[in-house]
Protein backbone atom coordinates (compact mmCIF):
# COMPACT_ATOMS: atom_id res chain seq x y z
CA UNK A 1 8.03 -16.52 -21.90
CA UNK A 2 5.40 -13.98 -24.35
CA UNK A 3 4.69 -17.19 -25.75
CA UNK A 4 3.45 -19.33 -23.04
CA UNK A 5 1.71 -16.41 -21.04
CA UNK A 6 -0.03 -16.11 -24.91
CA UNK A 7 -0.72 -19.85 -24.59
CA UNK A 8 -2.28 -19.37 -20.85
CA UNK A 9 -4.59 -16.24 -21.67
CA UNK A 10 -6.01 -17.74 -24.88
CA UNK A 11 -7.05 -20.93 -22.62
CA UNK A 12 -8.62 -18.73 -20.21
CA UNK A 13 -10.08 -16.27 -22.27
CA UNK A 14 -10.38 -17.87 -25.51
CA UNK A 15 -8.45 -16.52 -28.69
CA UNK A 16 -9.93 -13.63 -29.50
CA UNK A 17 -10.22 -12.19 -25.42
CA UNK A 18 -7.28 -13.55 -24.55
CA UNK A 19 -5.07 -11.70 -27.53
CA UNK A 20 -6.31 -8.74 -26.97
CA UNK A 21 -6.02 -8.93 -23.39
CA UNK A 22 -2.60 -9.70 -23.89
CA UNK A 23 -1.77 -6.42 -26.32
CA UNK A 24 -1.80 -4.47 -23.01
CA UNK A 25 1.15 -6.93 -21.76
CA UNK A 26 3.54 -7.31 -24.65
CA UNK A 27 4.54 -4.36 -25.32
CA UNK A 28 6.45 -3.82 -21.64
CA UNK A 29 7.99 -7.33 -21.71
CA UNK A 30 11.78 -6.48 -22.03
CA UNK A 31 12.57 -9.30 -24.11
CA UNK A 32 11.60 -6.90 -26.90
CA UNK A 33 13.59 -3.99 -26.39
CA UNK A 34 15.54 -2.14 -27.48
CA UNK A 35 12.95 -0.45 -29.69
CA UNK A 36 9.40 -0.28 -30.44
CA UNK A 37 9.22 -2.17 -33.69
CA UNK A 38 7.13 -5.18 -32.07
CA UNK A 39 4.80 -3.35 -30.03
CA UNK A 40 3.37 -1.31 -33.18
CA UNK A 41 2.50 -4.85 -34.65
CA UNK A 42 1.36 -6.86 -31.79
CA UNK A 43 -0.84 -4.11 -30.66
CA UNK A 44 -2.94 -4.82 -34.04
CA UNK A 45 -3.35 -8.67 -33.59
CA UNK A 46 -6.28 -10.36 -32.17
CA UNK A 47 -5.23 -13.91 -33.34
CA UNK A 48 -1.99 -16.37 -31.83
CA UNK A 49 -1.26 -16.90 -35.46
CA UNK A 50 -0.55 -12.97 -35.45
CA UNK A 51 1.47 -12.74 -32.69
CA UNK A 52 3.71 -15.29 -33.36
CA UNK A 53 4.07 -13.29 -37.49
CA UNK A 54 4.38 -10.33 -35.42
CA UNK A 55 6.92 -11.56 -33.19
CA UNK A 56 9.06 -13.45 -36.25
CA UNK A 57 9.01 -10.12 -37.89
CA UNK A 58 10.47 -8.15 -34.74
CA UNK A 59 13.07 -11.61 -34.44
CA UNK A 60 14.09 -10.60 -38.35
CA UNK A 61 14.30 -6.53 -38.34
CA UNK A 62 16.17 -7.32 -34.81
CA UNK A 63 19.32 -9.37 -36.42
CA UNK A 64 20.90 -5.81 -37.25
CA UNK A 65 21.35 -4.46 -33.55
CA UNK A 66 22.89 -7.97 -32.73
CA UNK A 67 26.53 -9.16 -32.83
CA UNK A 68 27.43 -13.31 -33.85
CA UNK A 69 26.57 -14.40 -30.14
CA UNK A 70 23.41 -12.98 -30.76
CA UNK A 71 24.17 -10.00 -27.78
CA UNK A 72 23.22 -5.90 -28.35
CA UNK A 73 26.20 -4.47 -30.48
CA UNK A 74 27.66 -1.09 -28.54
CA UNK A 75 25.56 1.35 -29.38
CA UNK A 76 22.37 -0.52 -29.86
CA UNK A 77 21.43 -0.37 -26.16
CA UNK A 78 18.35 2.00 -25.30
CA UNK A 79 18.98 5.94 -23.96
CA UNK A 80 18.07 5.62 -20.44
């Protein structure tokens, strides 16, 4: 979904408008929670090519919350 409204900005806006327009949107999509780790990287890019680094990286540091069906292990949830 961050992906294609990426795609849909950028041909709007062009690259460099449409990234940054979309740094105000990322960071309170809840496909990245439960932490913070993507939004201080994606908040920095102004390029798709960043983005999608950032978002691999978040994908990566992410693997440790997650069990073998790739679901939040208990305790991993966010305080509410």
């Amino acid at each position: 979904m961050m992906c294609r409204h990426l795609d849909l900005m950028v041909e709007v806006f062009g690259e460099e408008l449409g990234c940054r327009m979309f740094r105000k949107v990322a960071p309170v999509l809840p496909a990245v929670r439960p932490s913070n780790e993507f939004n201080r990287h994606v908040v920095l890019t102004s390029t798709k090519s960043g983005f999608h680094e950032a978002l691999e990286n978040y994908r990566r540091w992410r693997r440790q919350f997650l069990d073998e069906n790739g679901e939040l292990k208990p305790g991993s949830s966010p305080r509410r």
